[in-house]
PDB file of N, CA and C in Angstrom:
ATOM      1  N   UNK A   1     -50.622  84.274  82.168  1.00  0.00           N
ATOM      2  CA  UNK A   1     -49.562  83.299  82.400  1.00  0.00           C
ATOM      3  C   UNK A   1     -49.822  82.564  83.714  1.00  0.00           C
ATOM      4  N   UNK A   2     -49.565  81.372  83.716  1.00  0.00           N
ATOM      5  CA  UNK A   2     -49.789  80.785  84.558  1.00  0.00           C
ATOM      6  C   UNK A   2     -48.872  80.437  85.528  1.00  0.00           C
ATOM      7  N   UNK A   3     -49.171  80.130  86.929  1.00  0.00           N
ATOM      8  CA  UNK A   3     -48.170  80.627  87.735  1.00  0.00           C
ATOM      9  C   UNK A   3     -47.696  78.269  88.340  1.00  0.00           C
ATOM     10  N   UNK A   4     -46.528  77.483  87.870  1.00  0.00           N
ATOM     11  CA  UNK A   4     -46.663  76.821  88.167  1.00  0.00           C
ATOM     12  C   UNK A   4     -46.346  76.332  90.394  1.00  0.00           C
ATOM     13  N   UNK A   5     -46.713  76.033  90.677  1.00  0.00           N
ATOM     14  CA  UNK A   5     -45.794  75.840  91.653  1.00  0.00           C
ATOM     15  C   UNK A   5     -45.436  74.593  92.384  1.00  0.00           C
ATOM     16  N   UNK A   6     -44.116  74.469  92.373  1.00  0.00           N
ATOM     17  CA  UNK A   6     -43.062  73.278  93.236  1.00  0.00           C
ATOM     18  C   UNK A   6     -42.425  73.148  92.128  1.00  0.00           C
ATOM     19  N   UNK A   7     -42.176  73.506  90.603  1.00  0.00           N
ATOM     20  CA  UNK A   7     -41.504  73.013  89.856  1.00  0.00           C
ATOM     21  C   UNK A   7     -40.054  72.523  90.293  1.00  0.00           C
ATOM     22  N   UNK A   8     -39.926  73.126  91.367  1.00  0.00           N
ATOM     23  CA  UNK A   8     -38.529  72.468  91.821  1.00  0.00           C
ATOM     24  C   UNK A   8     -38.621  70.869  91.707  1.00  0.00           C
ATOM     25  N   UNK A   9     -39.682  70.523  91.948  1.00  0.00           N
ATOM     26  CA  UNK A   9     -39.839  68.951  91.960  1.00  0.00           C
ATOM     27  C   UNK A   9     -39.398  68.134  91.046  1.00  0.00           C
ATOM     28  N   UNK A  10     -40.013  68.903  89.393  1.00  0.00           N
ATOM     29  CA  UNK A  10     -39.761  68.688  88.106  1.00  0.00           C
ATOM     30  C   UNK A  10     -38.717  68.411  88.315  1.00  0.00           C
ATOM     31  N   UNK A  11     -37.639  69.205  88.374  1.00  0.00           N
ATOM     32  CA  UNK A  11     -36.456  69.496  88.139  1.00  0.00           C
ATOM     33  C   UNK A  11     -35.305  68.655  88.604  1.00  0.00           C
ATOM     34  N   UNK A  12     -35.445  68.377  89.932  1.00  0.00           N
ATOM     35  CA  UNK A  12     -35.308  67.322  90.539  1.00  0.00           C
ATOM     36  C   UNK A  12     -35.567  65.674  90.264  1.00  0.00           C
ATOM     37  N   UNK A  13     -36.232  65.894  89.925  1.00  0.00           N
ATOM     38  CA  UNK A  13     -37.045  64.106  88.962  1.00  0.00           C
ATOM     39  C   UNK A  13     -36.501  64.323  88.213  1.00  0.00           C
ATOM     40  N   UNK A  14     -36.064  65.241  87.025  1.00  0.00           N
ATOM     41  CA  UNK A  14     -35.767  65.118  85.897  1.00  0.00           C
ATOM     42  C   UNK A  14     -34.092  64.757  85.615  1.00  0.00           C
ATOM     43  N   UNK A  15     -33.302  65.430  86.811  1.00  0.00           N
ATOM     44  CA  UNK A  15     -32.030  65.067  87.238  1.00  0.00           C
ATOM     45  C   UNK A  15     -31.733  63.664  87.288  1.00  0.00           C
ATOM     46  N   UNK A  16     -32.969  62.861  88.020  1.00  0.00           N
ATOM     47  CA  UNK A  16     -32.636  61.569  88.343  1.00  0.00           C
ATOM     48  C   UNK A  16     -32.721  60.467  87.095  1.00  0.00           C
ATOM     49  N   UNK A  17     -33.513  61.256  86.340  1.00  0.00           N
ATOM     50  CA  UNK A  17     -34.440  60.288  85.311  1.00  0.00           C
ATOM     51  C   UNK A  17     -34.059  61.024  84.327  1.00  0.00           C
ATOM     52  N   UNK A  18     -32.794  61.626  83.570  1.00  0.00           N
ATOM     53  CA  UNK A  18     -32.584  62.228  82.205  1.00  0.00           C
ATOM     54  C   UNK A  18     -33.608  61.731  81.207  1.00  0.00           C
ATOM     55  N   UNK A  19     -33.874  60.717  80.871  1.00  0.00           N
ATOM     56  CA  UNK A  19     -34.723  60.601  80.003  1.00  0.00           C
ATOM     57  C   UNK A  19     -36.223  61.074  79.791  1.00  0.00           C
ATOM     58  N   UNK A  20     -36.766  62.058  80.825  1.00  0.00           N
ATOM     59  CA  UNK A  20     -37.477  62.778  81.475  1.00  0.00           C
ATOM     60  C   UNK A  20     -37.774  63.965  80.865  1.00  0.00           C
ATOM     61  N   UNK A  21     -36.593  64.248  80.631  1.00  0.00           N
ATOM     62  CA  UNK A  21     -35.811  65.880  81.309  1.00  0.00           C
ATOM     63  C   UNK A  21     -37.202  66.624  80.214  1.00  0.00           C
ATOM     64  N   UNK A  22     -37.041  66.467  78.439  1.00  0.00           N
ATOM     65  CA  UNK A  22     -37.363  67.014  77.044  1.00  0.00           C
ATOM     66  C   UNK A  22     -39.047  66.668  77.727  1.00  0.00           C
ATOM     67  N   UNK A  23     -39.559  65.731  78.106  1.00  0.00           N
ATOM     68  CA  UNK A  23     -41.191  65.657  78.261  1.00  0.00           C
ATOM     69  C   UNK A  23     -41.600  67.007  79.509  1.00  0.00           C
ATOM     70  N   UNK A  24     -40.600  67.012  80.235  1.00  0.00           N
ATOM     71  CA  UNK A  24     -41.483  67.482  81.725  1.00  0.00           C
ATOM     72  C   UNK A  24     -40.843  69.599  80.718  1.00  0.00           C
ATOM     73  N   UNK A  25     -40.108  69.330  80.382  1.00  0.00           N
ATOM     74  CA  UNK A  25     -39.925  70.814  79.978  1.00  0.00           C
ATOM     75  C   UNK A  25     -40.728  71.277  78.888  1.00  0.00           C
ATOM     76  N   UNK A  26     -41.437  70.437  77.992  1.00  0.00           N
ATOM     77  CA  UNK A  26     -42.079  70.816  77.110  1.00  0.00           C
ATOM     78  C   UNK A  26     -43.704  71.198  77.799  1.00  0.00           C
ATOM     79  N   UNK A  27     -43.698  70.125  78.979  1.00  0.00           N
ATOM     80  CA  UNK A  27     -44.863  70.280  79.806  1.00  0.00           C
ATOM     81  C   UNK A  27     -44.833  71.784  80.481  1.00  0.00           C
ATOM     82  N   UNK A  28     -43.696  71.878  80.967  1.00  0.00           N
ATOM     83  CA  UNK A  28     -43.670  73.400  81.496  1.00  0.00           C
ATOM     84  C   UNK A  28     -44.074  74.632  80.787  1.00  0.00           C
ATOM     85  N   UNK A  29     -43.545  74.444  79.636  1.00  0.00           N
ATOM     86  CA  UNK A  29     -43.772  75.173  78.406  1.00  0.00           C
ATOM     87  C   UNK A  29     -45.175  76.100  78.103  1.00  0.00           C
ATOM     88  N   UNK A  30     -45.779  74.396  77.608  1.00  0.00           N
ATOM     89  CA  UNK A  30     -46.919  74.773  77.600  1.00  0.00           C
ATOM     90  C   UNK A  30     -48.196  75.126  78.481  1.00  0.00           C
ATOM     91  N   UNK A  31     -47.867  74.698  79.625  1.00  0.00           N
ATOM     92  CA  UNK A  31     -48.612  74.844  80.933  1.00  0.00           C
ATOM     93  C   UNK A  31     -48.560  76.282  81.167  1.00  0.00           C
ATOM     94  N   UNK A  32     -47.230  77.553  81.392  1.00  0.00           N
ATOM     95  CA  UNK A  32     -46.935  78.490  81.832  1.00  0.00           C
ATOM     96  C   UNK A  32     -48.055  79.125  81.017  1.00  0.00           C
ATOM     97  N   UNK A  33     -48.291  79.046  79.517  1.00  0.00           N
ATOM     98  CA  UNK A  33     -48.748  79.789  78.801  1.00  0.00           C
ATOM     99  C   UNK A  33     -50.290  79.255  78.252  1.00  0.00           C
ATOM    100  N   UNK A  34     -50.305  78.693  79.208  1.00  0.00           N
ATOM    101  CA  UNK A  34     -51.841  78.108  78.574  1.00  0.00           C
ATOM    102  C   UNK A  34     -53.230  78.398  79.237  1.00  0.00           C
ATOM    103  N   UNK A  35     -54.605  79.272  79.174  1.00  0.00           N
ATOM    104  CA  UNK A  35     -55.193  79.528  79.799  1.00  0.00           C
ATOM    105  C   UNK A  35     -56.234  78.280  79.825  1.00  0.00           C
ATOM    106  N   UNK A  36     -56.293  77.537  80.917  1.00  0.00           N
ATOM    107  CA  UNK A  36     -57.617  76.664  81.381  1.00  0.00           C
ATOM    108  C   UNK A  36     -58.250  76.957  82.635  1.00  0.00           C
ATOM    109  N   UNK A  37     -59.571  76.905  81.598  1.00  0.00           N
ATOM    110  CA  UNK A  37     -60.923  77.395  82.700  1.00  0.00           C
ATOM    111  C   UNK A  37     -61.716  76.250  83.081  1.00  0.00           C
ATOM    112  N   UNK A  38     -61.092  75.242  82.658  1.00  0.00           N
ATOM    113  CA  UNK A  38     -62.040  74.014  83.083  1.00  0.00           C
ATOM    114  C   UNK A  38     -61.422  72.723  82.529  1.00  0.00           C
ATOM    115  N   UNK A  39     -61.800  71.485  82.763  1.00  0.00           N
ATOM    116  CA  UNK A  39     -60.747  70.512  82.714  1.00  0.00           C
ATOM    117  C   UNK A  39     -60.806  70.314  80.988  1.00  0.00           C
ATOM    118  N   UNK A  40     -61.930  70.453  80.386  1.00  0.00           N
ATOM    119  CA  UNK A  40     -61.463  69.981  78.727  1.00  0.00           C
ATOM    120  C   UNK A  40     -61.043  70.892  77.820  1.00  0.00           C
ATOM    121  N   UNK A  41     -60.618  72.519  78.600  1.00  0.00           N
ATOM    122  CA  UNK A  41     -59.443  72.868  78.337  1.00  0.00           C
ATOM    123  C   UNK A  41     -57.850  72.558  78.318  1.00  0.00           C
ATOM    124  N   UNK A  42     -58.082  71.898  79.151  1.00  0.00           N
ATOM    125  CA  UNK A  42     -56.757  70.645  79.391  1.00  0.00           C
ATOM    126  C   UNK A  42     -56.288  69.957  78.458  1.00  0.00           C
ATOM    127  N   UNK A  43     -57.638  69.209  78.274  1.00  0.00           N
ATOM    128  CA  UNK A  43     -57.168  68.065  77.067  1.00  0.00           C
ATOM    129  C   UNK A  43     -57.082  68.644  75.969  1.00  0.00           C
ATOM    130  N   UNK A  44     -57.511  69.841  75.379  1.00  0.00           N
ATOM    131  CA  UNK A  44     -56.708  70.927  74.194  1.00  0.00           C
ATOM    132  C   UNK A  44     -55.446  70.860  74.657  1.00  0.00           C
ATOM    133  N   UNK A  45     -54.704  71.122  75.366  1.00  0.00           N
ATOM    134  CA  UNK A  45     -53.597  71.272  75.171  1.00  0.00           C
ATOM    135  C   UNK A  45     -52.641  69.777  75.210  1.00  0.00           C
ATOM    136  N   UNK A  46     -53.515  68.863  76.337  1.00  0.00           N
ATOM    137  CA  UNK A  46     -52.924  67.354  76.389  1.00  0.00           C
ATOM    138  C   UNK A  46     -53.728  66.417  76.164  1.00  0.00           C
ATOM    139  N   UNK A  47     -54.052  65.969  74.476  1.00  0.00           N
ATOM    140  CA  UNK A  47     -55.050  65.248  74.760  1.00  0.00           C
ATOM    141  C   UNK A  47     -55.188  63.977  75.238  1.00  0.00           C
ATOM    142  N   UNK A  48     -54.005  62.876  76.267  1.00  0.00           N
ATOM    143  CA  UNK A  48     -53.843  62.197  76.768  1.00  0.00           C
ATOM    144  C   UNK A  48     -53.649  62.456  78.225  1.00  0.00           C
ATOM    145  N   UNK A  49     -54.457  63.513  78.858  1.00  0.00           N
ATOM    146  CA  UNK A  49     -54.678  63.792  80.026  1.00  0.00           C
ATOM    147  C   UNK A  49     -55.543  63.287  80.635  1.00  0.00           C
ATOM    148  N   UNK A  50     -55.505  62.691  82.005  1.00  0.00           N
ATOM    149  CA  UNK A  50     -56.974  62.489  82.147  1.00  0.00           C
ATOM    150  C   UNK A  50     -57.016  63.259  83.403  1.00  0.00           C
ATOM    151  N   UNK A  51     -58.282  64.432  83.626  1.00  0.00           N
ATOM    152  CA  UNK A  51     -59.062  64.948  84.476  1.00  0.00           C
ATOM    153  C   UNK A  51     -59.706  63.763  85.444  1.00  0.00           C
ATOM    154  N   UNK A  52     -59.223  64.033  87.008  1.00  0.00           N
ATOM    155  CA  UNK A  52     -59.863  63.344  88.312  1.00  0.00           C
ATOM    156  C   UNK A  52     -60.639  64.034  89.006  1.00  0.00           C
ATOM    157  N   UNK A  53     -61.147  63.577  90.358  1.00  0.00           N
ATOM    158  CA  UNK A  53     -61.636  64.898  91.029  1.00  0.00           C
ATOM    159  C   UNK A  53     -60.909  65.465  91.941  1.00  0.00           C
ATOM    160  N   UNK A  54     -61.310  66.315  91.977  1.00  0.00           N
ATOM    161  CA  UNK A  54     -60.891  67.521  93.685  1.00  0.00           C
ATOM    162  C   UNK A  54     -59.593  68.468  92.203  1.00  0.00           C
ATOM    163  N   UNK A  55     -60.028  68.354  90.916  1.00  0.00           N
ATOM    164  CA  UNK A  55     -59.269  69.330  90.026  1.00  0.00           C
ATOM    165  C   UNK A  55     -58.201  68.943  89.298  1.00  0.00           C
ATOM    166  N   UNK A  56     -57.923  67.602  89.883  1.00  0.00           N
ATOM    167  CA  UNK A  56     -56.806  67.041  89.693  1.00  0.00           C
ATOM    168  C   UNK A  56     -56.947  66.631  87.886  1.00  0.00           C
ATOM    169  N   UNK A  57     -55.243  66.630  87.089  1.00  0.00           N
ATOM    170  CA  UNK A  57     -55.490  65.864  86.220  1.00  0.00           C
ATOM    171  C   UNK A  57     -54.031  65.260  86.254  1.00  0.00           C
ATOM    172  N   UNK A  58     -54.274  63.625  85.133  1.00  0.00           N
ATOM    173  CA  UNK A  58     -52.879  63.078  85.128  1.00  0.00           C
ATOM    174  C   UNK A  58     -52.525  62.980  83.905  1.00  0.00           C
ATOM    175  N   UNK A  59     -51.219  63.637  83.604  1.00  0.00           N
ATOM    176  CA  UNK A  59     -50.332  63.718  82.855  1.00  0.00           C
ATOM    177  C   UNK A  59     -49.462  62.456  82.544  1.00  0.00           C
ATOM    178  N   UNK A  60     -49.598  62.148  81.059  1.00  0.00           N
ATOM    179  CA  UNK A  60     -48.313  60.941  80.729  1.00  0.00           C
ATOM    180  C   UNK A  60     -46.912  61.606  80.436  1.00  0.00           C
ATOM    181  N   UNK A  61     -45.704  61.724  80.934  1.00  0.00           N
ATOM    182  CA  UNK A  61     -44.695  62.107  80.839  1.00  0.00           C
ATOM    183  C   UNK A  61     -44.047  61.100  79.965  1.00  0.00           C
ATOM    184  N   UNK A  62     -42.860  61.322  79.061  1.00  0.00           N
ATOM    185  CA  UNK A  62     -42.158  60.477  78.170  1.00  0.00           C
ATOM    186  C   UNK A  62     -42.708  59.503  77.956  1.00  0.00           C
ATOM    187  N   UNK A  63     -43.957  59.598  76.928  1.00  0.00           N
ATOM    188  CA  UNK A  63     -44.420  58.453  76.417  1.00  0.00           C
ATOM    189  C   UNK A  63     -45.048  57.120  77.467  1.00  0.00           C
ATOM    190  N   UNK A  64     -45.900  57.801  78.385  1.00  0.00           N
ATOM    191  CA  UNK A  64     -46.361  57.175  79.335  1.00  0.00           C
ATOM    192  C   UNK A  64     -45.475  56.264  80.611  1.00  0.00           C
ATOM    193  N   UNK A  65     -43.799  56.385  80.019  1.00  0.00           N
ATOM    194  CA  UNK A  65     -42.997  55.812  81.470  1.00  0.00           C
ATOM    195  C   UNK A  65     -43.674  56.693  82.633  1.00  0.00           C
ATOM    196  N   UNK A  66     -43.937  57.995  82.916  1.00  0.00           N
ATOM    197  CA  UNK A  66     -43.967  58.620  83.934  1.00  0.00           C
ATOM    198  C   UNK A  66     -44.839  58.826  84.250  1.00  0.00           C
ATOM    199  N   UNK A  67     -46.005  59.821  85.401  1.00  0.00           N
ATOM    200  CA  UNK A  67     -47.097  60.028  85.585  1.00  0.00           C
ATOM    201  C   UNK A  67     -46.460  61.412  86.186  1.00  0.00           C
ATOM    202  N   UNK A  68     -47.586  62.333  85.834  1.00  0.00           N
ATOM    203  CA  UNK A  68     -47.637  63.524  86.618  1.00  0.00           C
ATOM    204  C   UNK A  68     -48.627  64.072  87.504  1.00  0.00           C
ATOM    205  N   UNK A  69     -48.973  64.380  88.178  1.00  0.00           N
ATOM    206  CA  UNK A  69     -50.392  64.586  88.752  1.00  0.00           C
ATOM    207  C   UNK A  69     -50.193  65.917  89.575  1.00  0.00           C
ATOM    208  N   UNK A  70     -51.407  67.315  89.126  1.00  0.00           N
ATOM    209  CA  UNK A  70     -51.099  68.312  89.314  1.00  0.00           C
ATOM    210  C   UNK A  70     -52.573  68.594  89.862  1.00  0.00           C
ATOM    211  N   UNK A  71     -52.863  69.290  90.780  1.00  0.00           N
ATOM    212  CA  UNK A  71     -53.808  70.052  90.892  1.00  0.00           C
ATOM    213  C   UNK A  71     -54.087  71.638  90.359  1.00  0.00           C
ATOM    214  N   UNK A  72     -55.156  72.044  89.647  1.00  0.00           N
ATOM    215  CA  UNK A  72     -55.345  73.346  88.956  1.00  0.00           C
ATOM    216  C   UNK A  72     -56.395  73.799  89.377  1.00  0.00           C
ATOM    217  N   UNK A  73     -56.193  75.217  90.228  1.00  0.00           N
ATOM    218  CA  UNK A  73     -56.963  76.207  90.046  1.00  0.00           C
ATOM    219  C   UNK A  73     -57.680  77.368  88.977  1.00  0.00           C
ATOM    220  N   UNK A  74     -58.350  76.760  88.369  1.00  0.00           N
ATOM    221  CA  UNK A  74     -58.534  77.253  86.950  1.00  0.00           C
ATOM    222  C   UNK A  74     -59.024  78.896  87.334  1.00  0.00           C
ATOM    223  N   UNK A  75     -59.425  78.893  89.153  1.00  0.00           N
ATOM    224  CA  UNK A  75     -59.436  80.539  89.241  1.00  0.00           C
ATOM    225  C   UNK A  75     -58.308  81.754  88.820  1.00  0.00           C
ATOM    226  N   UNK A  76     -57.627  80.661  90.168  1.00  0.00           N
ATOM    227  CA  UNK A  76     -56.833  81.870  89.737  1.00  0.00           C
ATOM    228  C   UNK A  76     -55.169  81.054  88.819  1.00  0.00           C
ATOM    229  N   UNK A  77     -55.366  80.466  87.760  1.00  0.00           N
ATOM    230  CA  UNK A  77     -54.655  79.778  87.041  1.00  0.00           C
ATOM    231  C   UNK A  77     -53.288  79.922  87.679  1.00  0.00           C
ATOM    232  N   UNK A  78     -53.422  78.889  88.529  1.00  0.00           N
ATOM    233  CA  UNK A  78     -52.343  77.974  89.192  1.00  0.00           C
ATOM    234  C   UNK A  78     -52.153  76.732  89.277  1.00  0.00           C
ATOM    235  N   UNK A  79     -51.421  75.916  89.102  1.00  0.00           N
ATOM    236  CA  UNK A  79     -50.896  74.849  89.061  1.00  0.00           C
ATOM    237  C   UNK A  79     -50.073  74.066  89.899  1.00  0.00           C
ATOM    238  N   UNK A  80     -50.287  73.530  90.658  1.00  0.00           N
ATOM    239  CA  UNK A  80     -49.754  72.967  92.042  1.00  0.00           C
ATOM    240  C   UNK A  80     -49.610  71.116  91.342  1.00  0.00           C
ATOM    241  N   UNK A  81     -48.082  71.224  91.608  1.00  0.00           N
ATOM    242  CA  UNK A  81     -47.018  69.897  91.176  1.00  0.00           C
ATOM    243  C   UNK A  81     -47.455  68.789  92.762  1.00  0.00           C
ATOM    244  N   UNK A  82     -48.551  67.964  92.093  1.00  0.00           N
ATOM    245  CA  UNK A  82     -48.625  67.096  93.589  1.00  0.00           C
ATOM    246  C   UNK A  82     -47.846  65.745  93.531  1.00  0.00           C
ATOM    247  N   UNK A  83     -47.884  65.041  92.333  1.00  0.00           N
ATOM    248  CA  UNK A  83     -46.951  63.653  92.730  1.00  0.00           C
ATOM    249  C   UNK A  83     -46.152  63.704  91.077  1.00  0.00           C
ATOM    250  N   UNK A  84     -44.934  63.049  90.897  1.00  0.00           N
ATOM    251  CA  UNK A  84     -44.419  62.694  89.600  1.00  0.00           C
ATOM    252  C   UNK A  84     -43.382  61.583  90.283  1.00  0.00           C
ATOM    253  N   UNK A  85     -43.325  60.431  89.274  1.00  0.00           N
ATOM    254  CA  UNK A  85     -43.184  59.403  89.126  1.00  0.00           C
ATOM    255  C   UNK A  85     -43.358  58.919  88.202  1.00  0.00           C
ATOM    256  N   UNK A  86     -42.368  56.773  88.451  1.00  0.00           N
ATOM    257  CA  UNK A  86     -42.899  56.337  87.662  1.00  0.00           C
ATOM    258  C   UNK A  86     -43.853  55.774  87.598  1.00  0.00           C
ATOM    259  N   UNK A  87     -44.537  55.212  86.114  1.00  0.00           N
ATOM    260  CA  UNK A  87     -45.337  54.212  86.642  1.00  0.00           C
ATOM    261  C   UNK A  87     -45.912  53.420  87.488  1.00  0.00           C
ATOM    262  N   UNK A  88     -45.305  52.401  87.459  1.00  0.00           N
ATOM    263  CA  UNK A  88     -45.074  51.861  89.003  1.00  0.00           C
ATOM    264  C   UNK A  88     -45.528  52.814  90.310  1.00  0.00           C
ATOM    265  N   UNK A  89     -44.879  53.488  90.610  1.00  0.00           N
ATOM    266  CA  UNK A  89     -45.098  54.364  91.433  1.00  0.00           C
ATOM    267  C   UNK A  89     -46.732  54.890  91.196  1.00  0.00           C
ATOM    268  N   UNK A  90     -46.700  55.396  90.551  1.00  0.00           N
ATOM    269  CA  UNK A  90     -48.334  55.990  90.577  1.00  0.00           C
ATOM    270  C   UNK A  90     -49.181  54.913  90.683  1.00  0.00           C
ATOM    271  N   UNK A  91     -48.907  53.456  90.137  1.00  0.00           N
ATOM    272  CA  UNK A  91     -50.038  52.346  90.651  1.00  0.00           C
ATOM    273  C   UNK A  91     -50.520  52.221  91.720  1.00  0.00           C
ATOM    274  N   UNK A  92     -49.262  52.661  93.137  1.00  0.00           N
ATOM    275  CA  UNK A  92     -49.378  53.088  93.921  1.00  0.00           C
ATOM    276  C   UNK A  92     -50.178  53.839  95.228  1.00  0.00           C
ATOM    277  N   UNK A  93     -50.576  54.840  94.447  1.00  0.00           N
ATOM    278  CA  UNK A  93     -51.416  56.205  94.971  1.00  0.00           C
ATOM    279  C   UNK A  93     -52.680  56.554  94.532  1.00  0.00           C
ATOM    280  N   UNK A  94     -53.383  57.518  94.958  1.00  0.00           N
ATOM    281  CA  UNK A  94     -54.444  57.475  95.093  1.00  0.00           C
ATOM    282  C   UNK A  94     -54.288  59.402  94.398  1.00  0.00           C
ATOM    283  N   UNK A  95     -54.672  59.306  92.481  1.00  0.00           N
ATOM    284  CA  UNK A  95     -54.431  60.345  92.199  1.00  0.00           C
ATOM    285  C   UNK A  95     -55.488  61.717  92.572  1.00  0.00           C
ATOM    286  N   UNK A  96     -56.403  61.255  93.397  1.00  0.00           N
ATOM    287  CA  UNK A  96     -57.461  62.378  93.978  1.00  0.00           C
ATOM    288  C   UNK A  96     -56.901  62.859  95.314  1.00  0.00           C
ATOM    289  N   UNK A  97     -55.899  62.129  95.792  1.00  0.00           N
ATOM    290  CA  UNK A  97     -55.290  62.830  97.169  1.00  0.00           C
ATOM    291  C   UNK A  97     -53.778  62.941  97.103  1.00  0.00           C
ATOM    292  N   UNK A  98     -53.308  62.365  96.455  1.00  0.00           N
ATOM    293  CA  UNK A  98     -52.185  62.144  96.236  1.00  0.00           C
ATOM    294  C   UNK A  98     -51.134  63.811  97.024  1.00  0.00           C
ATOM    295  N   UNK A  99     -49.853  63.493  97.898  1.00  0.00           N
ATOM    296  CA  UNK A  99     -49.427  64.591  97.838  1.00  0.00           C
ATOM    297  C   UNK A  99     -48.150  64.558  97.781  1.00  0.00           C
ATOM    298  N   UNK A 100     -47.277  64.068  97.159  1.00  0.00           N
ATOM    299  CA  UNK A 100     -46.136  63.490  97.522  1.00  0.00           C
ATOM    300  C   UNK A 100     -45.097  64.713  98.311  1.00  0.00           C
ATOM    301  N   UNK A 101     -45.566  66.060  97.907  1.00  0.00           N
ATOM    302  CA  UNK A 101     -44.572  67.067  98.547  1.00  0.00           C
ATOM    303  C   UNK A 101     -45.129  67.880  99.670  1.00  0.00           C
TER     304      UNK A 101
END
């Protein structure tokens, strides 16, 4: 099982943005329980993910309104919540450094 962390963040975004709420929890879902050892294990589980560097991959939330961008330690399968937003917003940033928290 995978250990996510900051989901508080989720949770928080998802408050603001109800229309959110059903994408980022299904994301949780499957993330907690999903073993990836490398990034195109990823796209098994999302195949509209795209893998960056430094581990990073970006997630389309509700039908691409949102962006997620997480860094994964496929060692020791952890998951670190670095920016979520919208669109817009992620045009923004720079998803290989990105840290918003």
């Amino acid at each position: 099982m995978k250990n996510i962390v900051a989901t508080k963040n989720l949770v928080e975004f998802y408050k603001k943005h109800p229309d959110s709420k059903s994408s980022i929890e299904t994301w949780i879902a499957i993330t907690r329980h999903a073993v990836w050892l490398k990034p195109s294990d990823v796209i098994l589980d999302f195949p509209d993910a795209d893998p960056v560097k430094n581990n990073r991959v970006v997630f389309n939330i509700s039908g691409n309104k949102y962006r997620l961008i997480v860094q994964i330690s496929y060692l020791r399968q952890w998951v670190f919540i670095k920016f979520i937003g919208t669109h817009a917003e992620y045009d923004k940033v720079d998803a290989t450094t990105v840290d918003q928290f």
